[in-house]
Protein backbone atom coordinates (compact mmCIF):
# COMPACT_ATOMS: atom_id res chain seq x y z
CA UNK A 1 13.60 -8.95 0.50
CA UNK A 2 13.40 -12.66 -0.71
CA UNK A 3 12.23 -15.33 1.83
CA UNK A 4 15.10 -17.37 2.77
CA UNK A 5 15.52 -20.82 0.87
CA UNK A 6 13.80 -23.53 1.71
CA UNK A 7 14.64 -26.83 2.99
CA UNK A 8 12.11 -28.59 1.90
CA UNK A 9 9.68 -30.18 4.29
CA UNK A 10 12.30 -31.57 6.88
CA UNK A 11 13.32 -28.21 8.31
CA UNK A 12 17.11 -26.51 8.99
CA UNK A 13 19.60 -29.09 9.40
CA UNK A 14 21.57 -29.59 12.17
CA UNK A 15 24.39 -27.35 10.78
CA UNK A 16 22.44 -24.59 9.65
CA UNK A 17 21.37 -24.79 13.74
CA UNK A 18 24.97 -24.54 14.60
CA UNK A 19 25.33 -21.59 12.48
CA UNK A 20 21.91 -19.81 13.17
CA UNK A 21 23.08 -20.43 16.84
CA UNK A 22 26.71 -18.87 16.45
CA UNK A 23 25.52 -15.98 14.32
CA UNK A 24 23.23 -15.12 17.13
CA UNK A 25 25.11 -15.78 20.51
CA UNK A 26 28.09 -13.70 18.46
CA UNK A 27 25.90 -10.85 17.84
CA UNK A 28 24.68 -10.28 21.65
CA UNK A 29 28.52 -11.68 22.86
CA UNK A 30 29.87 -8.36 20.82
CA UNK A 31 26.80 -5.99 22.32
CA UNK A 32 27.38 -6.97 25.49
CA UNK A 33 31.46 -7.04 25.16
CA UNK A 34 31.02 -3.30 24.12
CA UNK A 35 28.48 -2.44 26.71
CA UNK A 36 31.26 -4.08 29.46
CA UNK A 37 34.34 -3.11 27.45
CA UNK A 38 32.93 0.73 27.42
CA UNK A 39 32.23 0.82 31.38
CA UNK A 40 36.11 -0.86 32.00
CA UNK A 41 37.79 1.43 30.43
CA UNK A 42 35.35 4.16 31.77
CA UNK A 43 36.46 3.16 35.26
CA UNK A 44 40.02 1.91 34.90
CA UNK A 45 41.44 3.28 31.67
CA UNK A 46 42.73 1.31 28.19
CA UNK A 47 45.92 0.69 29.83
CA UNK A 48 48.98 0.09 27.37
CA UNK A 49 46.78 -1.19 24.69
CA UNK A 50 44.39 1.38 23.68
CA UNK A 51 41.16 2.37 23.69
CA UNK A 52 40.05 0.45 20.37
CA UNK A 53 42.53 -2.44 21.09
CA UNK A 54 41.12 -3.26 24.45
CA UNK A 55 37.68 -2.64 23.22
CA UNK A 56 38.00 -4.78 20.51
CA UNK A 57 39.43 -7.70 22.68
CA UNK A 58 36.42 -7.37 25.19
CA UNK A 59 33.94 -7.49 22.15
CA UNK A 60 35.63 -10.45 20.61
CA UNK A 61 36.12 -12.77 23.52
CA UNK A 62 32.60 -11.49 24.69
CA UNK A 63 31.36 -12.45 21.30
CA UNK A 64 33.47 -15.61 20.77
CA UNK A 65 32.34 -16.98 23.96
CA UNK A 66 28.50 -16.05 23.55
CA UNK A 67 28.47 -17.69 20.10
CA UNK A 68 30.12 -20.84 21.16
CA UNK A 69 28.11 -21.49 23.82
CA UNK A 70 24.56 -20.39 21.89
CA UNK A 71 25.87 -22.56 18.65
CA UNK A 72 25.93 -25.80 21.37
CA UNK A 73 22.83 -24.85 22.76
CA UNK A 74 21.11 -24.46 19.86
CA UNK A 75 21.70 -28.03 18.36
CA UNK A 76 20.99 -29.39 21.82
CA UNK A 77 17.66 -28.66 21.31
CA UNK A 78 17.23 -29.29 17.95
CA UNK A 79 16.18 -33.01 18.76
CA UNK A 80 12.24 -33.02 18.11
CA UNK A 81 9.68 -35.38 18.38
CA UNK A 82 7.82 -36.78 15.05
CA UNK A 83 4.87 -34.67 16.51
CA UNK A 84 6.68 -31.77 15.71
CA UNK A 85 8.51 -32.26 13.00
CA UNK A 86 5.20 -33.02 11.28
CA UNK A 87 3.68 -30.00 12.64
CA UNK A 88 6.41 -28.24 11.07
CA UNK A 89 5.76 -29.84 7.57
CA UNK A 90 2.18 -28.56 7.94
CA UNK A 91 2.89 -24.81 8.81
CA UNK A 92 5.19 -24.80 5.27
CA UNK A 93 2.67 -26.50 2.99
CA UNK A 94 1.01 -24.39 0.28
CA UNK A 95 -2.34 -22.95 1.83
CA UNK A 96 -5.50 -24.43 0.77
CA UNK A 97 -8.20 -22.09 -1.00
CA UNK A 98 -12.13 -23.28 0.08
CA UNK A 99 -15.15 -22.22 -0.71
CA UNK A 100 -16.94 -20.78 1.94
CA UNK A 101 -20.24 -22.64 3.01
CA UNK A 102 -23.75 -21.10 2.75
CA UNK A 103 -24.64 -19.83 6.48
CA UNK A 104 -26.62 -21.79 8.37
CA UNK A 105 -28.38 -20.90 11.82
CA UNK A 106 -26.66 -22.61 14.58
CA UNK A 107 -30.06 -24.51 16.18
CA UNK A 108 -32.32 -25.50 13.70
CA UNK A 109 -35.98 -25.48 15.29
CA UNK A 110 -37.55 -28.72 15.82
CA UNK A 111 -40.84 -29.75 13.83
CA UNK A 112 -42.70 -30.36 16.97
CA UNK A 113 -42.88 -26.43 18.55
């Protein structure tokens, strides 16, 4: 699989934050809406709706409300100090190839032993 595009050296914007934040809080809002939704009906039946009806509006608000509240989060903290936003420009630069130095014993003896 390709690595993901890059943003150059100023890291995800704010939006893609938003998003990255919504896509995840979503995902774990829908788990846990079917993990909930599951053990509802379990104990008190679908009721008029349905089994996949009410299912599906327990995963949804689960998800909708999970992802809405992750997608604020996440841009909350995207305010960084200079600190890190330049240690983030550092951890994407190309790597840099040395040549390794000749060994040398770590306490030289002195002339005078």
């Amino acid at each position: 699989m390709p690595p993901p595009p890059s943003h150059g050296l100023a890291g995800p914007s704010t939006v893609d934050k938003l998003k990255m934040g919504a896509m995840m809080g979503g995902s774990v809002g829908v788990i846990i809406g079917f993990i909930f939704g599951t053990v509802n009906i379990f104990r008190y039946g679908a009721g008029p709706n349905g089994i996949m009806r009410t299912l599906g509006q327990f995963m949804l608000g689960s998800g909708a409300t999970f992802g809405f509240f992750m997608s604020i989060g996440s841009v909350i903290r995207s305010d960084s100090s200079p600190i890190v936003e330049q240690a983030y420009a550092l951890s994407r630069r190309r790597p840099l190839i040395m040549a390794a130095q000749a060994y040398r014993a770590p306490f030289p003896k002195r002339n005078d032993e």
